[in-house]
Protein backbone atom coordinates (compact mmCIF):
# COMPACT_ATOMS: atom_id res chain seq x y z
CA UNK A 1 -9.91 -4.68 36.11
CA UNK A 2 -12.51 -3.20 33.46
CA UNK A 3 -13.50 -6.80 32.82
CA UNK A 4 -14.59 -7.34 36.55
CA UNK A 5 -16.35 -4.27 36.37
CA UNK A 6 -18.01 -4.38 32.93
CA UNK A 7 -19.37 -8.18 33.48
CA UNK A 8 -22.20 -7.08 35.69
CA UNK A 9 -23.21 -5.77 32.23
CA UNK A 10 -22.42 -8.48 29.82
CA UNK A 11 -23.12 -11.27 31.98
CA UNK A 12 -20.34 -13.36 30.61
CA UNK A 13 -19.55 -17.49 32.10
CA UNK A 14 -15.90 -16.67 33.28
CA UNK A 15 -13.32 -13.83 32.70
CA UNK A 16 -9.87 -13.66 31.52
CA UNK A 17 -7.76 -11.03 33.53
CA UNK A 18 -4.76 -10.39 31.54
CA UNK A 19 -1.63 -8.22 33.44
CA UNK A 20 -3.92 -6.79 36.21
CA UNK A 21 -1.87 -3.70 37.03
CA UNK A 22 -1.48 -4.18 40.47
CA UNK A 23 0.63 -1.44 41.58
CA UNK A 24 -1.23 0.81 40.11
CA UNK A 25 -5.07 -0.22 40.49
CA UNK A 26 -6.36 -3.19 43.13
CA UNK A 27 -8.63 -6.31 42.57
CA UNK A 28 -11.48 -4.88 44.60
CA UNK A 29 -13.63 -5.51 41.18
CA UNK A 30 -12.84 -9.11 41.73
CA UNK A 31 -13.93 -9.43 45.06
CA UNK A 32 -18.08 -10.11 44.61
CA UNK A 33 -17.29 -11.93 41.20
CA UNK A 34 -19.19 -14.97 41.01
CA UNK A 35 -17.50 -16.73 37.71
CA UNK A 36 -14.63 -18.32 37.19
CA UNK A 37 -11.76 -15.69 36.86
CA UNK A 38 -8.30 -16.53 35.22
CA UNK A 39 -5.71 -14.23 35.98
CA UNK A 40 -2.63 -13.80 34.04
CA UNK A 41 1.18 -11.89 33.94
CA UNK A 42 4.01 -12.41 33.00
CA UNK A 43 7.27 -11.90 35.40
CA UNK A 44 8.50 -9.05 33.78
CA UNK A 45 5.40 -6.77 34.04
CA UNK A 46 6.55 -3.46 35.33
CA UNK A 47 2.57 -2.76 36.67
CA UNK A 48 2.36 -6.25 38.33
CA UNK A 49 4.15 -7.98 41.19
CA UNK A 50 2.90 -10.96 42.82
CA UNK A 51 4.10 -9.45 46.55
CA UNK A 52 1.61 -6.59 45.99
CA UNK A 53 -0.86 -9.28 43.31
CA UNK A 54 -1.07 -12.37 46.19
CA UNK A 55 -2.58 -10.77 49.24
CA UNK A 56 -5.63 -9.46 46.90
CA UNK A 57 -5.95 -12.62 44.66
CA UNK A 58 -6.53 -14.42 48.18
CA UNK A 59 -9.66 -12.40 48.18
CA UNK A 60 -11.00 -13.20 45.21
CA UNK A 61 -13.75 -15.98 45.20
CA UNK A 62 -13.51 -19.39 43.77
CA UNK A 63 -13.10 -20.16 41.55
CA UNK A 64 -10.35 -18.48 40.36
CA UNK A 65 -6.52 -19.32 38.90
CA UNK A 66 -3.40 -17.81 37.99
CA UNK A 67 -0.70 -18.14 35.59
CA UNK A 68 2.51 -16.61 34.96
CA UNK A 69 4.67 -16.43 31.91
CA UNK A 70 8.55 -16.37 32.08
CA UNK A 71 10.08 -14.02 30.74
CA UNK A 72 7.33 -11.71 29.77
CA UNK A 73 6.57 -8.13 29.94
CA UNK A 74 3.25 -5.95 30.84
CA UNK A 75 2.84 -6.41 26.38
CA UNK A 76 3.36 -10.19 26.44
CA UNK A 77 6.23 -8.87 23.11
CA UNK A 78 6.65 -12.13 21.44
CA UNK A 79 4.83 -13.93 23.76
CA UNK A 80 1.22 -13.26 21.99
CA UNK A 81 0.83 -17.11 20.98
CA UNK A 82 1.01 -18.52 24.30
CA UNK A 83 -1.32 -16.05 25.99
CA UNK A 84 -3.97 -17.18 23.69
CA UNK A 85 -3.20 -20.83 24.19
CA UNK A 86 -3.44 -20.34 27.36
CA UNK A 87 -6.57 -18.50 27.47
CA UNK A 88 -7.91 -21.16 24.96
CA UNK A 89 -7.30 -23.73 27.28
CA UNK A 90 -8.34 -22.53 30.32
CA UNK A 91 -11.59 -20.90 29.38
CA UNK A 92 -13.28 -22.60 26.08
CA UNK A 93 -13.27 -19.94 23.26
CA UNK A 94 -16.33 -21.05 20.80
CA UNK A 95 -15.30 -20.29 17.62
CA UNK A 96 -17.49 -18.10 15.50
């Protein structure tokens, strides 16, 4: 959520949203974003469900994805690897 809300600042080329907590906070951020947005959860997260997570990603402008992880909590605990393959492969991360 502070992503969506700090890019108007940064300008970054896309965002990574990683366990958006859903139940808690909503995606209204999202909604005017203009870059690609990657969202991203895994199906344990006690802050995110995808009944409450689905209605407001369908509001969010293209272009925009989603991924969940199996078997992963709000912390992505032993799960850190994959998140950043994933978010190396969907969004280019230019090494420095």
């Amino acid at each position: 959520i502070l992503a969506a809300m700090i890019s108007e600042d940064c300008k970054p080329n896309s965002i990574v949203a990683i366990s958006p907590p859903v139940v808690r906070v909503g995606l209204d951020p999202f909604y005017n974003c203009t870059m690609p947005t990657h969202f991203i959860a895994g199906d344990s997260d006690f802050v995110f469900t995808r009944t409450i997570f689905d209605p407001m990603f369908d509001k969010v402008p293209e272009s925009k994805s989603y991924t969940e992880i199996c078997d992963t909590d709000h912390f992505f605990r032993k799960k850190e690897e994959k998140l950043y393959l994933i978010c190396k492969a969907k969004f280019y991360m230019k090494q420095s």
